[in-house]
C-alpha atoms as a PDB file:
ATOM      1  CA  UNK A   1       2.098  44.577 -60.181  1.00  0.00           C
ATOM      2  CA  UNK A   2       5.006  43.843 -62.760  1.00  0.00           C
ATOM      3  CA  UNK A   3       6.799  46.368 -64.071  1.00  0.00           C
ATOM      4  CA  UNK A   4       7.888  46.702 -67.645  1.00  0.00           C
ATOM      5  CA  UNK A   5      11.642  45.616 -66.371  1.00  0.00           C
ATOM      6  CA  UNK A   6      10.730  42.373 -64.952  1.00  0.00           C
ATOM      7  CA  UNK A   7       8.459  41.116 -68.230  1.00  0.00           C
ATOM      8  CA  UNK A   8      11.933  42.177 -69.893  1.00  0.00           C
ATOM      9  CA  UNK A   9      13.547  40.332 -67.901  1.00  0.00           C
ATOM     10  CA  UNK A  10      11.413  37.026 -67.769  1.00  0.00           C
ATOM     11  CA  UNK A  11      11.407  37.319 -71.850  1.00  0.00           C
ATOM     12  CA  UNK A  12      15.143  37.074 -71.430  1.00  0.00           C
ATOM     13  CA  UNK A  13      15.617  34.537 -69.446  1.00  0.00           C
ATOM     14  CA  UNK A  14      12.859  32.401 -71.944  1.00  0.00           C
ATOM     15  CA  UNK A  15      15.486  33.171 -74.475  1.00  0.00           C
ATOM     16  CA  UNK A  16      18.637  32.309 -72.572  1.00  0.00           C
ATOM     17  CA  UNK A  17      16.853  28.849 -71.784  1.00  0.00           C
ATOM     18  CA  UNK A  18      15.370  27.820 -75.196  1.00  0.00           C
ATOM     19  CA  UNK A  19      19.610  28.684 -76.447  1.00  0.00           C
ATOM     20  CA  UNK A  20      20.613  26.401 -73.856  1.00  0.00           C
ATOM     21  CA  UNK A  21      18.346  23.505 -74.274  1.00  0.00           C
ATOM     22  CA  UNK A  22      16.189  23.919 -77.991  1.00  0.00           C
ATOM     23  CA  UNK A  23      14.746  20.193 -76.580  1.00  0.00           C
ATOM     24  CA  UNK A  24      10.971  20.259 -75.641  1.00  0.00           C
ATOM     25  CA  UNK A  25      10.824  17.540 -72.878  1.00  0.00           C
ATOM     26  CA  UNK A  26       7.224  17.358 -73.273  1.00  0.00           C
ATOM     27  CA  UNK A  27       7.485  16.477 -76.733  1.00  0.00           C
ATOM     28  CA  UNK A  28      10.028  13.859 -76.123  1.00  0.00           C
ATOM     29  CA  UNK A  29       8.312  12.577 -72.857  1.00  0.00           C
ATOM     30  CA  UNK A  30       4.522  11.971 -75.662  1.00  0.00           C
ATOM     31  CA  UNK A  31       7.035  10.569 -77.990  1.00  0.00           C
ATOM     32  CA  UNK A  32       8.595   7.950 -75.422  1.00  0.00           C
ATOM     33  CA  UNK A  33       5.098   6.948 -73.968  1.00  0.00           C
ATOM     34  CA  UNK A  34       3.497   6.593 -77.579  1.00  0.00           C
ATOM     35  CA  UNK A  35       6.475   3.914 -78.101  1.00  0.00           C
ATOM     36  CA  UNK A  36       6.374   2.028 -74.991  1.00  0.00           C
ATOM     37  CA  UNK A  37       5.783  -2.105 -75.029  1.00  0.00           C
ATOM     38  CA  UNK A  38       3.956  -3.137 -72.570  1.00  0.00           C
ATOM     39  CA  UNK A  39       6.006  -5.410 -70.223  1.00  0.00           C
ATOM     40  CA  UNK A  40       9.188  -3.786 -71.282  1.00  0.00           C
ATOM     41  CA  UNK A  41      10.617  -3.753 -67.360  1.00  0.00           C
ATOM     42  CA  UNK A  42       8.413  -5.600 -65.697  1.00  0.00           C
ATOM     43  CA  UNK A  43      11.259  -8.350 -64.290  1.00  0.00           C
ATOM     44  CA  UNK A  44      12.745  -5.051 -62.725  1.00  0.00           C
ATOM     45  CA  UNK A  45       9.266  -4.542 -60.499  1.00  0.00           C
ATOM     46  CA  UNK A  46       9.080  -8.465 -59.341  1.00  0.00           C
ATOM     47  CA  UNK A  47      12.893  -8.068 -58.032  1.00  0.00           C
ATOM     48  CA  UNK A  48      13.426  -8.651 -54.055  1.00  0.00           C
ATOM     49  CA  UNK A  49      15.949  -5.351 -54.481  1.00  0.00           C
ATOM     50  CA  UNK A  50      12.810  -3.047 -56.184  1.00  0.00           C
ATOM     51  CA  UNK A  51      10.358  -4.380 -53.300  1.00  0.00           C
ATOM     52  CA  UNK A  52      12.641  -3.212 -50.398  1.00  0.00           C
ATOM     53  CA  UNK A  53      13.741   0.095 -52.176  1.00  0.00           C
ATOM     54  CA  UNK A  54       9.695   0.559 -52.215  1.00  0.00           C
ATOM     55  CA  UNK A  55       9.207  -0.462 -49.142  1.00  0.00           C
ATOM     56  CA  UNK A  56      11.919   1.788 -47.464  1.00  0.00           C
ATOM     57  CA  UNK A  57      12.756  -2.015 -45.912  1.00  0.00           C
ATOM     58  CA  UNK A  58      16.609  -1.315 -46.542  1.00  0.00           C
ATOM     59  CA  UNK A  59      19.179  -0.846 -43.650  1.00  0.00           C
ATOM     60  CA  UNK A  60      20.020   2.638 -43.656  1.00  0.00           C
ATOM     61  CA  UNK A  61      18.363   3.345 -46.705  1.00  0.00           C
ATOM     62  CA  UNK A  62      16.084   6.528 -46.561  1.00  0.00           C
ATOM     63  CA  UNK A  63      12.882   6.201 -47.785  1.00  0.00           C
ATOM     64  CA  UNK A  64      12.990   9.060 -50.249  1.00  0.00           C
ATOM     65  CA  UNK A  65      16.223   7.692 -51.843  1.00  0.00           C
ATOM     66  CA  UNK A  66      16.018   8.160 -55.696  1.00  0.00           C
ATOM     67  CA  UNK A  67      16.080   4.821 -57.870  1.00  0.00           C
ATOM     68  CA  UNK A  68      19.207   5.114 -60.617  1.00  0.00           C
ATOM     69  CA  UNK A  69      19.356   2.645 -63.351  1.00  0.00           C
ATOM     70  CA  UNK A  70      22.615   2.789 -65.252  1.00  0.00           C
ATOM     71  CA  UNK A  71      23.205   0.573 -68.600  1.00  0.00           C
ATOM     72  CA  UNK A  72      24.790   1.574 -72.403  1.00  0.00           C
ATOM     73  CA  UNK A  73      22.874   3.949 -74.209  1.00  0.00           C
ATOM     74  CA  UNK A  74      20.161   2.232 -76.300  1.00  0.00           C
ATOM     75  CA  UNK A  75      19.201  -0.584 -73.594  1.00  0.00           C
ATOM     76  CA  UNK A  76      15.899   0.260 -73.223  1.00  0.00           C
ATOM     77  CA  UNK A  77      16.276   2.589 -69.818  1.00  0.00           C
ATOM     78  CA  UNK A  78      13.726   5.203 -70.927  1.00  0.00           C
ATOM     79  CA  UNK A  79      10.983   2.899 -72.166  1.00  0.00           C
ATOM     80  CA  UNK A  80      10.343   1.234 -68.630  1.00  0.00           C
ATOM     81  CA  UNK A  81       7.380   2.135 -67.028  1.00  0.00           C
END
């Protein structure tokens, strides 16, 4: 059972967070998708280098290794599928 401290204190910490970051990811995320062309990033799937990061075919590469794609801001990043 939760005592009236720890409701306190989960109320708090909802504050603290919504200071920190007043951005609703959600609300971006529908916002991104709703804008999306389809296509937009589709070279990037055909590559040889996306196959074997997929595949886990790399030497030395774990299979759980993250995919990072760098680039300027406003290349188009976000909006691939």
């Amino acid at each position: 059972m939760y005592s009236s401290h720890d409701i306190a204190v989960a109320d708090h910490r909802s504050e603290i967070l919504t200071w920190l970051s007043p951005l609703e990811p959600h609300l971006r995320h529908n916002d991104i998708r709703k804008n999306r062309v389809m296509g937009v990033g589709d070279w990037l799937f055909c590559t040889e280098e996306f196959h074997s990061w997929k595949n886990g075919n790399g030497q030395g590469e774990s299979q759980k290794a993250a995919i990072f794609c760098s680039g300027n801001p406003g290349v188009g990043k976000t909006y691939i599928r």
